[in-house]
Protein backbone atom coordinates (compact mmCIF):
# COMPACT_ATOMS: atom_id res chain seq x y z
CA UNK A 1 14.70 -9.34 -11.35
CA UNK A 2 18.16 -10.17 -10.27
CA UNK A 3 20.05 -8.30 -7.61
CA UNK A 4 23.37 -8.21 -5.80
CA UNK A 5 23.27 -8.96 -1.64
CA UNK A 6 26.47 -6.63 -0.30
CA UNK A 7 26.00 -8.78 3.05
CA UNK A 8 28.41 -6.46 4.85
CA UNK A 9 31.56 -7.20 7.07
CA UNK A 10 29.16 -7.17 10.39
CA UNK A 11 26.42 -9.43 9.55
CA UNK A 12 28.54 -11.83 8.07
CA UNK A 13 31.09 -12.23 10.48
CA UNK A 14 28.53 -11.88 13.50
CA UNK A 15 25.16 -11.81 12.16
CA UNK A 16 24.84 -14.34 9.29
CA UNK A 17 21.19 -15.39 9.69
CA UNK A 18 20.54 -11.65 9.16
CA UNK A 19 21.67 -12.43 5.13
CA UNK A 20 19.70 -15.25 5.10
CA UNK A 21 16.92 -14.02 6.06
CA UNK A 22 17.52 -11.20 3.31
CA UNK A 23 17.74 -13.80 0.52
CA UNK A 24 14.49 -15.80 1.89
CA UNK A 25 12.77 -12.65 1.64
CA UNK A 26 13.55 -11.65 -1.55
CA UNK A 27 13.39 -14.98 -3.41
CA UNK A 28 9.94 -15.32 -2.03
CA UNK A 29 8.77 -11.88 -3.42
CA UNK A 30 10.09 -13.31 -6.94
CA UNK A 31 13.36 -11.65 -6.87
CA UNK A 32 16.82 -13.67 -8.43
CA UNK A 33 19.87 -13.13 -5.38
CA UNK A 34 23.55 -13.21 -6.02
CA UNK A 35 26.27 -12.98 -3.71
CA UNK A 36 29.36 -11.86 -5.24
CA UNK A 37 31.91 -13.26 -3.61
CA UNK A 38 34.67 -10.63 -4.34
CA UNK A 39 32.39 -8.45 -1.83
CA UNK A 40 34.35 -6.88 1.41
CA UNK A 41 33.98 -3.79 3.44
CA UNK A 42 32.64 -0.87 2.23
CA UNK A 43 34.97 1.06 4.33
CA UNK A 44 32.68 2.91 6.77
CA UNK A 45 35.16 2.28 9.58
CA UNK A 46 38.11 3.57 8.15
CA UNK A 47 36.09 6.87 6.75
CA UNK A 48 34.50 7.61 9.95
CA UNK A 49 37.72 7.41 12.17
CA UNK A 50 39.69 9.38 9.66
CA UNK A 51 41.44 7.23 6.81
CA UNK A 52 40.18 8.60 3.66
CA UNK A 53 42.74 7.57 1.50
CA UNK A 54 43.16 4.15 2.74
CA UNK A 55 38.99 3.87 2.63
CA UNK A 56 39.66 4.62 -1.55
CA UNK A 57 40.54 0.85 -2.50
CA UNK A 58 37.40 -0.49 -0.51
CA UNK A 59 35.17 2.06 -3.06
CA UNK A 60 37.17 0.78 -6.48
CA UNK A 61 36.90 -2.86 -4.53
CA UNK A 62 33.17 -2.34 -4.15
CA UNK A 63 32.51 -0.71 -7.79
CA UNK A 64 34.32 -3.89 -9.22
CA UNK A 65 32.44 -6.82 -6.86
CA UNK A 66 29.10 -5.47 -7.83
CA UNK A 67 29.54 -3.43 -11.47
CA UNK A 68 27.06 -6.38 -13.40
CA UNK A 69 23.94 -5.58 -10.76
CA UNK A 70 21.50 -3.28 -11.36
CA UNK A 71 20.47 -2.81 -8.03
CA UNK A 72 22.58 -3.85 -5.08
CA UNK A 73 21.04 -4.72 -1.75
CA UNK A 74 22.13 -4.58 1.95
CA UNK A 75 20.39 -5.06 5.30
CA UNK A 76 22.20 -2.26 6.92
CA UNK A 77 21.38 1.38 6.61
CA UNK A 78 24.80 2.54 8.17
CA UNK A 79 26.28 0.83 4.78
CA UNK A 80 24.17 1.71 2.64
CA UNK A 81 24.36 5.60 3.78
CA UNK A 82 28.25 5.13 3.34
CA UNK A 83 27.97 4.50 -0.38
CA UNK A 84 25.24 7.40 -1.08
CA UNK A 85 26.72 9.58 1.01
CA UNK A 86 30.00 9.24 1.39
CA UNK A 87 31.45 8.19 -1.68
CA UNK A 88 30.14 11.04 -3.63
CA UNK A 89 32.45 13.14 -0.57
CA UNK A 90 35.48 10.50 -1.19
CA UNK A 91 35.39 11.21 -5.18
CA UNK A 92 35.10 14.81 -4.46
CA UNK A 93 37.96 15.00 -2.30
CA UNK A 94 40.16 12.84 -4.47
CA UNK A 95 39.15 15.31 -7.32
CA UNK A 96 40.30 18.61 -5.46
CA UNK A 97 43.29 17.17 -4.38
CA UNK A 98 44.32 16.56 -8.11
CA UNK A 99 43.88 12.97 -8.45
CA UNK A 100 41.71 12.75 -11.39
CA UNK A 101 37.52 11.81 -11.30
CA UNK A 102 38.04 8.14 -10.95
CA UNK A 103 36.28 7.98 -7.79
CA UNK A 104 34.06 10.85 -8.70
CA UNK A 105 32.82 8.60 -11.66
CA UNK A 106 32.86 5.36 -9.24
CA UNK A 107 30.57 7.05 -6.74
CA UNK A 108 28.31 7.90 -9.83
CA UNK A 109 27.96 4.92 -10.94
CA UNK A 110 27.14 2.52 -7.30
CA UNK A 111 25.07 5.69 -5.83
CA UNK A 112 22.04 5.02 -7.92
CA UNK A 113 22.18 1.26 -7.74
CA UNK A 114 22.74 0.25 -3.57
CA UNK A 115 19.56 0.67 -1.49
CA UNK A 116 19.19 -0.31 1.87
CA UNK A 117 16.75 -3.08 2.16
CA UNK A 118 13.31 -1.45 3.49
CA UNK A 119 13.55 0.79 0.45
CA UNK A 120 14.59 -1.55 -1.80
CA UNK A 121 11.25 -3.65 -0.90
CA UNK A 122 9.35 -0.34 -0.71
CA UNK A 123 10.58 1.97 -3.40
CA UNK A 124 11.41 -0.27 -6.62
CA UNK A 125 9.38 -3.13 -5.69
CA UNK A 126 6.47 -1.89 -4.90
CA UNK A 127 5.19 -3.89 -2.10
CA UNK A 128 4.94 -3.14 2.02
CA UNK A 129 3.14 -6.84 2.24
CA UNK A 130 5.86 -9.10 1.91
CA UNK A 131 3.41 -12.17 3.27
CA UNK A 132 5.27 -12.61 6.72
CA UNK A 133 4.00 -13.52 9.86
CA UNK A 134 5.41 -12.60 13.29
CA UNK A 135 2.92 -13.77 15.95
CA UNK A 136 4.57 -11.11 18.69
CA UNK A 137 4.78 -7.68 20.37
CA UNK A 138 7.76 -5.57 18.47
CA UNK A 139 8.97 -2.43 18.85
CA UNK A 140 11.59 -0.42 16.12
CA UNK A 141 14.11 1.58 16.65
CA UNK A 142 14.99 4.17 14.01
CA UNK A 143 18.82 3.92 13.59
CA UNK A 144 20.75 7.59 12.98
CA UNK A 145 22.04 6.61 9.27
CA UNK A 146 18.54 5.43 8.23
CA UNK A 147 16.56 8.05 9.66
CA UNK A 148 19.13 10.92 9.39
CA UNK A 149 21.37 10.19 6.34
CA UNK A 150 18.88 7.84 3.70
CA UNK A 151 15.40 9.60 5.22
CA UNK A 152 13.67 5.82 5.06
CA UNK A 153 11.10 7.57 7.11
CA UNK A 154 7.83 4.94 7.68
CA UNK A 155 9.04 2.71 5.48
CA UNK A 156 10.15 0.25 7.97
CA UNK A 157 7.37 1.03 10.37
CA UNK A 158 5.17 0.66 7.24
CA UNK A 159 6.08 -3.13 6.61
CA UNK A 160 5.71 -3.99 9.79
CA UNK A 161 2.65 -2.86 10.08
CA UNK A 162 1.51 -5.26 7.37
CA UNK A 163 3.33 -8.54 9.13
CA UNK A 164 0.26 -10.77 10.31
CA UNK A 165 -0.06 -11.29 13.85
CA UNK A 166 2.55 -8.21 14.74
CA UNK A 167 1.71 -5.93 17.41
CA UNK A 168 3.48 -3.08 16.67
CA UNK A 169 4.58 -0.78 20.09
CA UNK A 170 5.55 2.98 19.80
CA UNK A 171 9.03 3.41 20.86
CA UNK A 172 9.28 6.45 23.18
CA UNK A 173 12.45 8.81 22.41
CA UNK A 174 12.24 7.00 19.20
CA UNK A 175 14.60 9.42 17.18
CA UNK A 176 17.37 9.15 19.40
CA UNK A 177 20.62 7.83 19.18
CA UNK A 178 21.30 4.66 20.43
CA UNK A 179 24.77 5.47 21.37
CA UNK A 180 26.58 2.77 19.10
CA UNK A 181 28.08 5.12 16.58
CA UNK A 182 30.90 2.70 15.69
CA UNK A 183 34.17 3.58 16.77
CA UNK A 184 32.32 6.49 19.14
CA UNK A 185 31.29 3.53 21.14
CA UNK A 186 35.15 2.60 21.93
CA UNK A 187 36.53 6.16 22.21
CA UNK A 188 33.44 7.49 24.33
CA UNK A 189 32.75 4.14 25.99
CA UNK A 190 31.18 6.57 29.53
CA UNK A 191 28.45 8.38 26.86
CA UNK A 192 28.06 5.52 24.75
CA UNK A 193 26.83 3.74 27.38
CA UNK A 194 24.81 6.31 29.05
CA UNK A 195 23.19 6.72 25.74
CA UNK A 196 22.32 2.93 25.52
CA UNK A 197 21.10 2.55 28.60
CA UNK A 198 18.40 5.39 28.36
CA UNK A 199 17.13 3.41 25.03
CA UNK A 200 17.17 0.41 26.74
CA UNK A 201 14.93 1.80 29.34
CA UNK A 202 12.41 3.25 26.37
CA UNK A 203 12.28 -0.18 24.73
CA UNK A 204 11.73 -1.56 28.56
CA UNK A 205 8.83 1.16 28.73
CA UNK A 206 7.33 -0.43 25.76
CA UNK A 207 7.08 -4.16 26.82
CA UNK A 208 7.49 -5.42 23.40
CA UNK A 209 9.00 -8.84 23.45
CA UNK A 210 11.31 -8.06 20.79
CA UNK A 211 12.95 -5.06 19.11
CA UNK A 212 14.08 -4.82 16.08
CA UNK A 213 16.02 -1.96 13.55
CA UNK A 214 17.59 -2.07 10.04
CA UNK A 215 21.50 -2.05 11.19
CA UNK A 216 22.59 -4.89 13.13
CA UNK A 217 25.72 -3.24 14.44
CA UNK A 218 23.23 -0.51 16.55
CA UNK A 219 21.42 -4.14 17.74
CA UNK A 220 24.63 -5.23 18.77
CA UNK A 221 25.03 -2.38 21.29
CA UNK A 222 21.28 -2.41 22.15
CA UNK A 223 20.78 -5.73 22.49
CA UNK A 224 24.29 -5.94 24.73
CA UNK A 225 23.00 -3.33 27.23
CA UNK A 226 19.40 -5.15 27.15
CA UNK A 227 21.44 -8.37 28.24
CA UNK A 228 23.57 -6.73 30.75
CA UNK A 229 20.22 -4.66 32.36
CA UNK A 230 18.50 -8.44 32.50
CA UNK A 231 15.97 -7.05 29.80
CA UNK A 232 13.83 -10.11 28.42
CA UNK A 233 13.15 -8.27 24.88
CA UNK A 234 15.76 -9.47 22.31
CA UNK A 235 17.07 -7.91 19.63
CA UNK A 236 15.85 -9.10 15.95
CA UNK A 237 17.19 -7.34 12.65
CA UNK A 238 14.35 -6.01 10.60
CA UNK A 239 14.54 -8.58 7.89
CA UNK A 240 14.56 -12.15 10.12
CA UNK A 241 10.85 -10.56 10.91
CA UNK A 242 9.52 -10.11 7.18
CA UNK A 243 11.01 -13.27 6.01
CA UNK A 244 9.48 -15.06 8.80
CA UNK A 245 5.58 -17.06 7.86
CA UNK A 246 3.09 -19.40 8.97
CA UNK A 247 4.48 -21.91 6.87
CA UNK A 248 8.42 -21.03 7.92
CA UNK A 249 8.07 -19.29 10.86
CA UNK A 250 11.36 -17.91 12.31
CA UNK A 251 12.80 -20.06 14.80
CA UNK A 252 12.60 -17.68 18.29
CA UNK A 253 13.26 -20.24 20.88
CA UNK A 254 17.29 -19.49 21.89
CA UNK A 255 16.42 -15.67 20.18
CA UNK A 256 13.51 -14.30 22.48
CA UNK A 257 13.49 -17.18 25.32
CA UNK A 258 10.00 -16.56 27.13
CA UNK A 259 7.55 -14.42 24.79
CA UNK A 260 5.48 -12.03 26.62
């Protein structure tokens, strides 16, 4: 099987081992990875703070980078919600507005094809054993776009479970927001970091060494307040956990300092 990595403008400008770790993974479940290098942003920034027309080239850019893939891949459920959910509402728009179905008919065709990566591993291949091994206390946070807007439900919490040597730790408040919310974090910085710090203080509750969610950009605000609060549990992105083994284990020592 060959698939299409849509890295995203985060984890490759910030978080980079967080596509590496993507690619391990899936090469060692048997799966062929591109990485089409006409790729940019999917335009999730510009949408969400109010430029819908200037968000349109990023969908025609994003329909051309990956239209040879039959299933396109991304560690990020925030991204991955754009394209399902939002470019349906982008080709709508454009439609009633009298612009023609061109982005009507380029939301059809990338809708079907991008999954976040949890589903991807869960829901066309089959498997919630991916063979890793994470030798450590965890806990997961359920970000708002994957639990609210692509319903990934256990899946992540299903693959963990699997990961040898995992203890898995109940997060309490679980379903709340972590108060990232992209730009909501810079125009309500007071709630945004209210909001963080009471899920920093559930994840402190747990005592998991690490903790770990499917969108690096809410693990950039989490794992910021955890730092500023002198939390030792360190953020890890979903996917640095299942590609992680005995015989490659992930490197923690500068990630998660002293485990507990």
């Amino acid at each position: 099987m060959r698939v299409a990595l849509f890295v995203t403008c985060v984890n490759d400008t910030l978080y980079p081992d967080t596509g590496r770790a993507v690619v391990t993974l899936l090469e060692r479940l048997g799966v062929e990875v591109d990485f089409p290098a006409a790729q940019t942003c999917c335009g999730q920034a510009q949408f969400n703070t109010g430029y819908r027309h200037e968000t349109e080239p990023l969908v025609r850019r994003y329909a051309r980078a990956f239209a040879d893939y039959d299933h396109i891949v991304t560690p990020s459920g925030s991204c991955a919600a754009m394209v399902r959910d939002n470019y349906p509402r982008i080709g709508a728009k454009a439609a009633a507005e009298g612009r023609g179905e061109e982005l009507a008919r380029i939301a059809d065709s990338v809708v079907p094809r991008t999954y976040e990566l949890t589903e991807f591993l869960v829901d066309v291949l089959g498997v919630t054993d991916v063979g890793a091994y994470f030798p450590h206390t965890v806990t997961y946070h359920p970000t708002c776009h994957g639990l609210r807007m692509l319903g990934l439900g256990r899946r992540p919490v299903e693959l963990l479970s699997h990961v040898k040597g995992l203890e898995l730790r109940e997060l309490p408040g679980a379903q709340e927001c972590c108060g990232f919310g992209g730009t909501f974090a810079v125009k309500n910085a007071a709630v945004s970091a209210a909001m963080g710090a009471d899920k920093a203080r559930h994840i402190g509750e747990t005592g998991a060494a690490a903790v770990c969610t499917v969108d690096n950009s809410c693990l950039m605000h989490i794992g910021g307040t955890l730092a500023r609060l002198g939390s030792p549990t360190r953020p890890l992105h979903i996917a640095e956990i299942l590609a992680s083994t005995e015989e490659q284990p992930f490197v923690l020592g500068d990630v998660l300092g002293d485990i507990r």
